[in-house]
N, C-alpha and C. Protein backbone atom coordinates (compact mmCIF):
# COMPACT_ATOMS: atom_id res chain seq x y z
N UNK A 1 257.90 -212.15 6.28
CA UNK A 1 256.54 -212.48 5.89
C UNK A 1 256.58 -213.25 4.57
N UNK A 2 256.01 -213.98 4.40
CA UNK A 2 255.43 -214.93 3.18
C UNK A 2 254.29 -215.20 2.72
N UNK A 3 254.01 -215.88 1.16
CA UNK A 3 252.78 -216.01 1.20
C UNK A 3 251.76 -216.72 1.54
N UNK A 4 252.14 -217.38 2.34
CA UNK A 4 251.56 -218.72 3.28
C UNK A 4 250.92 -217.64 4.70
N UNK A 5 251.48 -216.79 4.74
CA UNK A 5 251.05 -216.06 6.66
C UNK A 5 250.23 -214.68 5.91
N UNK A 6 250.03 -215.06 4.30
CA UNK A 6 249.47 -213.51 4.14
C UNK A 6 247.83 -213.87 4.39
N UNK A 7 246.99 -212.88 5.47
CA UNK A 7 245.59 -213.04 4.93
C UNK A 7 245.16 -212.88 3.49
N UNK A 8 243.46 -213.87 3.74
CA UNK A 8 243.04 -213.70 2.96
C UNK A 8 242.42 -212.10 2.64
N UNK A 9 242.82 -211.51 1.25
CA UNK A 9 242.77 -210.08 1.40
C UNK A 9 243.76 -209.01 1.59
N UNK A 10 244.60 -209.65 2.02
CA UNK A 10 246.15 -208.89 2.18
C UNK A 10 246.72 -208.62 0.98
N UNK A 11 247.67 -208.12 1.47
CA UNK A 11 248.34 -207.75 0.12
C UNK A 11 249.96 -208.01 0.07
N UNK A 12 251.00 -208.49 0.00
CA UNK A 12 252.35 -208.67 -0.09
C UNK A 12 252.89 -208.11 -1.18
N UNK A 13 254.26 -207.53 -0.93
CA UNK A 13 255.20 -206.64 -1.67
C UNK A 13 256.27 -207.17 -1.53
N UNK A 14 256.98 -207.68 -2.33
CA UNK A 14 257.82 -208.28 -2.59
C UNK A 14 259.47 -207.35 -4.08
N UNK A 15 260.39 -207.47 -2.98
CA UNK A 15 261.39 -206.90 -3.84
C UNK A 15 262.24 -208.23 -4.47
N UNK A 16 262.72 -207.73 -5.47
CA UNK A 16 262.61 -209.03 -6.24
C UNK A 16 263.98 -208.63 -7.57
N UNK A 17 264.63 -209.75 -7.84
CA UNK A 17 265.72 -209.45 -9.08
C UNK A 17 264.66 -208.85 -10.35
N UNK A 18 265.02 -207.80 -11.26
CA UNK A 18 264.03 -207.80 -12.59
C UNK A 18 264.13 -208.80 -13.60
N UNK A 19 265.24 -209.70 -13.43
CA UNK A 19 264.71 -210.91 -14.16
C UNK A 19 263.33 -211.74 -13.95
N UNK A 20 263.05 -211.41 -12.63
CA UNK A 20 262.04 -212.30 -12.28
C UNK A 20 260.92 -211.64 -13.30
N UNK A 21 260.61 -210.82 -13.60
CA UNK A 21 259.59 -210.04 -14.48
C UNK A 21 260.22 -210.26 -16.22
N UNK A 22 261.13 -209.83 -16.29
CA UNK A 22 261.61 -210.37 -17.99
C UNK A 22 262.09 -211.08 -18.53
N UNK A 23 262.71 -212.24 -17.29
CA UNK A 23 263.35 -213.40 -17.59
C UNK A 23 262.58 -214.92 -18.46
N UNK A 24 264.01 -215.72 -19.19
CA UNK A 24 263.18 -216.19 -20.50
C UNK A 24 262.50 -217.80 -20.07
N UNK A 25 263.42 -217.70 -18.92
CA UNK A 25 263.61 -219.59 -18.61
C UNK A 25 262.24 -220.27 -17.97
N UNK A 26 261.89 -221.10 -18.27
CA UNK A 26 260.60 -221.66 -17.91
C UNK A 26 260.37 -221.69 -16.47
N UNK A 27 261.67 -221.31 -15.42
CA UNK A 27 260.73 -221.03 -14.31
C UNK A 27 260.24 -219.58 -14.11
N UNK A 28 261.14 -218.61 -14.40
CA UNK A 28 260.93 -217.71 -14.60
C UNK A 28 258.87 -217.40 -15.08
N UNK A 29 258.99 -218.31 -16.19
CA UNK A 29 257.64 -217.92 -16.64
C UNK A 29 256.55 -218.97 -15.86
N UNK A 30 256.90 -219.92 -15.25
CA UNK A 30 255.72 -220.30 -14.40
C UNK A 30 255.44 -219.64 -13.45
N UNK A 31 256.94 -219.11 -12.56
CA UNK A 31 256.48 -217.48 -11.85
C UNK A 31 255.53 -216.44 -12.12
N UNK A 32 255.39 -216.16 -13.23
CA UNK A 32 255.08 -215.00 -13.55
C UNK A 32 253.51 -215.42 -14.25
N UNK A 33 253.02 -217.14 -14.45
CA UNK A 33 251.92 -217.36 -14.65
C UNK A 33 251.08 -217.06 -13.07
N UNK A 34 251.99 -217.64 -12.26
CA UNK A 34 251.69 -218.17 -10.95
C UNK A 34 251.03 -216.47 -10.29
N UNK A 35 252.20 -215.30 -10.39
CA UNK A 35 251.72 -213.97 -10.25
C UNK A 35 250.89 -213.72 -11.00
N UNK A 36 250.32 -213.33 -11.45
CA UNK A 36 249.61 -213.06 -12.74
C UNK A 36 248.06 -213.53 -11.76
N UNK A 37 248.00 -214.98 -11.21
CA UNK A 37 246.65 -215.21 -10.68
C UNK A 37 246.93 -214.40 -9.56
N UNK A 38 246.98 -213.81 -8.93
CA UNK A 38 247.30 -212.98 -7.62
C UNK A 38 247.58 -211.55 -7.53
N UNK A 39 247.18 -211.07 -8.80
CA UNK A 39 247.44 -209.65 -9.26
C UNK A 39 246.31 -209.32 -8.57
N UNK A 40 246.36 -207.81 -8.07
CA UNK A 40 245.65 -207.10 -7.48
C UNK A 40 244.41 -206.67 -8.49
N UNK A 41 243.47 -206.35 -8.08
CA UNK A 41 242.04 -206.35 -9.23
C UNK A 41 242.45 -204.78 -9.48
N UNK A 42 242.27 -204.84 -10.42
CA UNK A 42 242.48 -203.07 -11.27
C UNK A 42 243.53 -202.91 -11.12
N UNK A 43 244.36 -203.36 -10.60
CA UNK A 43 245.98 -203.33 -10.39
C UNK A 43 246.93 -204.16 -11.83
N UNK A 44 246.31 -205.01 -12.91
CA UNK A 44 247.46 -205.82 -13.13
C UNK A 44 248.81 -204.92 -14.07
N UNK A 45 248.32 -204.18 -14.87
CA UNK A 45 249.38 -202.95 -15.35
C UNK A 45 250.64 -202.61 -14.33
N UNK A 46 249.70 -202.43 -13.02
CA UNK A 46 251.21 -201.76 -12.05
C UNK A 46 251.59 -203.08 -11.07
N UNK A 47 251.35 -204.41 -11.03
CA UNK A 47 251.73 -205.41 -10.49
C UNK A 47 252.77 -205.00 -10.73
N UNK A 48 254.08 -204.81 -11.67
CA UNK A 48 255.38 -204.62 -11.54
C UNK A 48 255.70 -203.24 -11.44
N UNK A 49 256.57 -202.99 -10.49
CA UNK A 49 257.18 -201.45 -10.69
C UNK A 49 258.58 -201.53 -10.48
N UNK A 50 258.84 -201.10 -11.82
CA UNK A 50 260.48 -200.63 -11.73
C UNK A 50 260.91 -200.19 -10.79
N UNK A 51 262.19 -200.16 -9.97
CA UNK A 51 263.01 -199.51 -8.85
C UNK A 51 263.74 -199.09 -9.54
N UNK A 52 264.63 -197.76 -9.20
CA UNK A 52 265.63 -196.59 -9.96
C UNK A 52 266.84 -197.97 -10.04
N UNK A 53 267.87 -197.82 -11.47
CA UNK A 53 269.07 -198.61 -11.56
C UNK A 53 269.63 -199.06 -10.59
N UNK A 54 270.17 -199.90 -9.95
CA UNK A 54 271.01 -200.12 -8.87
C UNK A 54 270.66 -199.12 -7.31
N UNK A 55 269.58 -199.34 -6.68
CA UNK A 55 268.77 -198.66 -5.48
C UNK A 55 269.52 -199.25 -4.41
N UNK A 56 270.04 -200.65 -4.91
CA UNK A 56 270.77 -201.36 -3.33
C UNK A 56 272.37 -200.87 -3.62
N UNK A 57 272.94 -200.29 -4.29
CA UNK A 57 273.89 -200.76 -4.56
C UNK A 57 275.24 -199.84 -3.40
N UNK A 58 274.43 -198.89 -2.74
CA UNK A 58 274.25 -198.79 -1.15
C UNK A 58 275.41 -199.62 -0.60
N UNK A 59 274.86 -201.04 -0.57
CA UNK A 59 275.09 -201.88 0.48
C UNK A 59 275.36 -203.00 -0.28
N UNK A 60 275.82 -202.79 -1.53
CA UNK A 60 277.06 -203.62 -2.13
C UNK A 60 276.16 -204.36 -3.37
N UNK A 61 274.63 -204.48 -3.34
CA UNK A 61 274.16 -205.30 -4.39
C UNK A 61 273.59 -204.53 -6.20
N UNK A 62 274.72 -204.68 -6.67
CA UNK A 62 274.43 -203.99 -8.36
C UNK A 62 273.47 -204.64 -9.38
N UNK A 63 271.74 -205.17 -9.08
CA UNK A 63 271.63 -205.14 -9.86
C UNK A 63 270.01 -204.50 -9.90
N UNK A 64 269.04 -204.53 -11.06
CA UNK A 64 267.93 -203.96 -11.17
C UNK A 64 266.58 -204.62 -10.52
N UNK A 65 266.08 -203.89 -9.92
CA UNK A 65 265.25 -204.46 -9.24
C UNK A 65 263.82 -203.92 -9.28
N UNK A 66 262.72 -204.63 -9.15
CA UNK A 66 261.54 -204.31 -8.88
C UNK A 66 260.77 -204.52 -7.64
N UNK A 67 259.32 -203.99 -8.00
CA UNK A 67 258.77 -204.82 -6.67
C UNK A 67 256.93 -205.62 -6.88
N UNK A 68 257.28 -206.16 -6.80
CA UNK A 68 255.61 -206.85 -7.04
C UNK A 68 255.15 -207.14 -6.12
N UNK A 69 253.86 -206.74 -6.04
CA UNK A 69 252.43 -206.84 -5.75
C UNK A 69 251.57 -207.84 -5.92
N UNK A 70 250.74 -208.59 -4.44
CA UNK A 70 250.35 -209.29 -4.64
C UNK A 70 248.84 -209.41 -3.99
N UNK A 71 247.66 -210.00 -4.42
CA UNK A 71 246.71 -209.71 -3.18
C UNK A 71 246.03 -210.94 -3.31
N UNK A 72 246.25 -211.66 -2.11
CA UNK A 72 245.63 -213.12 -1.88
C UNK A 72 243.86 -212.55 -1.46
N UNK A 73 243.39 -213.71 -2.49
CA UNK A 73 241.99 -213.70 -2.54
C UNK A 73 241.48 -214.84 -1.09
């Protein structure tokens, strides 16, 4: 799923590297302008949620991850 097939009103969850949330580099932060319009209403505080240290690391991938929230208007 993507955000192109999400209704209007839906909501998408997306797991994601935690750079994408603290990272410095200018795409990084047009990302995170770009989220930011698509934050869930009363939601923008928990738009990001930490995942426990290394959750994949399971299945071989070591690094920190989150998950964001999204709700197309």
């Amino acid at each position: 799923m993507s955000w192109q097939s999400t209704a209007p009103g839906g909501e998408l969850r997306a797991i994601l590297p935690a750079s994408a949330e603290v990272g410095s580099t200018a795409k990084h932060e047009r990302f995170r302008v770009w989220a930011a319009q698509h934050s869930p209403r009363g939601y923008r505080c928990h738009q990001w949620r930490d995942l426990p240290p290394e959750s994949f690391a399971s299945v071989g991938v070591r690094i920190n991850t989150v998950v964001l929230t999204l709700r197309k208007r």
